[in-house]
Protein backbone atom coordinates (compact mmCIF):
# COMPACT_ATOMS: atom_id res chain seq x y z
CA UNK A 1 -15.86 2.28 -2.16
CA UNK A 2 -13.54 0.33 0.14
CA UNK A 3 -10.23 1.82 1.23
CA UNK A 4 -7.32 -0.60 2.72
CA UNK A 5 -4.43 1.71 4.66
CA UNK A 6 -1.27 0.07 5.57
CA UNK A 7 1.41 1.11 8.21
CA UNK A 8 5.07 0.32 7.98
CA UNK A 9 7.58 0.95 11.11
CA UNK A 10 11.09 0.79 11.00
CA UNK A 11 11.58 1.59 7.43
CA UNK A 12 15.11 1.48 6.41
CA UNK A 13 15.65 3.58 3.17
CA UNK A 14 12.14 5.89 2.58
CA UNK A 15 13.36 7.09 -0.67
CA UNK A 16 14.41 3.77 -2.17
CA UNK A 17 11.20 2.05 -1.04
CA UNK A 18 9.45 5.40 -2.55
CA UNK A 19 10.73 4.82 -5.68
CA UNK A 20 10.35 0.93 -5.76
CA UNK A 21 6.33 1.54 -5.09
CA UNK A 22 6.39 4.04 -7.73
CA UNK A 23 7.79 2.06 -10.03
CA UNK A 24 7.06 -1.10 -9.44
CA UNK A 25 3.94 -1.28 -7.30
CA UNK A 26 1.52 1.33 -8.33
CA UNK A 27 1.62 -0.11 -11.77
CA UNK A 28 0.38 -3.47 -10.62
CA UNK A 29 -2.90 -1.90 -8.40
CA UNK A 30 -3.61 -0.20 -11.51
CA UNK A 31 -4.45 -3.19 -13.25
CA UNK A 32 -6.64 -4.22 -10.34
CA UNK A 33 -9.94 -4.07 -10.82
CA UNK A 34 -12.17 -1.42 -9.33
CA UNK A 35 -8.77 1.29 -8.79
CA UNK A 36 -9.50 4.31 -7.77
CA UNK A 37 -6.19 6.06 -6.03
CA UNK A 38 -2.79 4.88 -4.05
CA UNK A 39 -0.59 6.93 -1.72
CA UNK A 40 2.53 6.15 -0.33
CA UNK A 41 3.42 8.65 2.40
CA UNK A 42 6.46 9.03 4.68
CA UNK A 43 5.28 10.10 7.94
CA UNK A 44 9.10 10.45 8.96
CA UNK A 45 11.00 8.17 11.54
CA UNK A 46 10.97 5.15 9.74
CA UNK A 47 7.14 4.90 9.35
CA UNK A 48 5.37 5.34 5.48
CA UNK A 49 2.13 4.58 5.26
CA UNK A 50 -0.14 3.27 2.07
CA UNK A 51 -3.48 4.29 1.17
CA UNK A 52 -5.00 2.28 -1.74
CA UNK A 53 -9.04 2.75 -2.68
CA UNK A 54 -10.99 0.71 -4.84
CA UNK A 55 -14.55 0.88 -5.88
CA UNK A 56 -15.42 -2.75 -4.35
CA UNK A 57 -14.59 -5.06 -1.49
CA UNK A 58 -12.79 -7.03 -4.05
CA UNK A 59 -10.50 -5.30 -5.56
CA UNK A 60 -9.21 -4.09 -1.98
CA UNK A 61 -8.87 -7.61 -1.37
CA UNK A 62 -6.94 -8.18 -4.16
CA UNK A 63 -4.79 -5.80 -3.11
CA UNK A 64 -3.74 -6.72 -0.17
CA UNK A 65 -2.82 -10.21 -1.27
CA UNK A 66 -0.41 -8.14 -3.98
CA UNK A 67 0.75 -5.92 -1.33
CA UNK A 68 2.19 -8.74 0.42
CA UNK A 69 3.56 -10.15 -2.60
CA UNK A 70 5.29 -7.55 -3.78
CA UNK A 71 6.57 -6.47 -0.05
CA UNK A 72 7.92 -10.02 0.48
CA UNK A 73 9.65 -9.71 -3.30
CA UNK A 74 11.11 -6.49 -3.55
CA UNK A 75 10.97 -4.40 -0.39
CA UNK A 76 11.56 -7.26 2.07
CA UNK A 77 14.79 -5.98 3.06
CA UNK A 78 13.24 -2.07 3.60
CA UNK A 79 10.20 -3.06 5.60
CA UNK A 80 11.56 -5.06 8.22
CA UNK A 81 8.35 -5.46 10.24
CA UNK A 82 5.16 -6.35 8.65
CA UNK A 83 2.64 -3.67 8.45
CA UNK A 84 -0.75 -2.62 10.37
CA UNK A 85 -3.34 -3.46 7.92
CA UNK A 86 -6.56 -1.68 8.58
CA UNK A 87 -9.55 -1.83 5.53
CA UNK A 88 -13.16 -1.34 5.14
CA UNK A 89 -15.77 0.69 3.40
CA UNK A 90 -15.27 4.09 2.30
CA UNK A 91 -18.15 5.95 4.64
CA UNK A 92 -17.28 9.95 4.17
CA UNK A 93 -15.18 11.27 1.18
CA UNK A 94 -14.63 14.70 -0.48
């Protein structure tokens, strides 16, 4: 499994970016191939923080690219700054 965890500071609205990801986001990683699970977490003070695990090095990939996408479409405006992108294989789970 490969994991790909994504930080965003200075977030402007939490709840309204929550919702956007729920609606509009989490639909498209589902149709990625190799989806496991997503979470979108606000740590508080402006920061939320993605989670998104797939089964294969390329379906994280492909999320990331679709990440961006969708970011720079819809959320732009909510996460100023671009995020702290960290990925890699999946070593420990439970």
């Amino acid at each position: 499994m490969y994991a790909v965890i994504r930080r965003y500071e200075g977030v402007t609205d939490p709840a309204e970016a929550g919702r956007l990801v729920d609606e509009g986001f989490v639909p498209i990683l589902r149709r990625v191939p190799g989806f496991v699970a997503y979470y979108w977490v606000d740590a508080g003070d402006g920061v939320m923080v993605s989670t998104s695990v797939f089964e294969d090095k390329a379906g994280a990939d492909a999320s990331v690219v679709k990440a961006a996408d969708f970011v720079r479409e819809n959320l732009a405006s909510l996460l100023p700054s671009p995020p702290q992108v960290t990925a890699g294989e999946v070593v420990a789970a439970g």
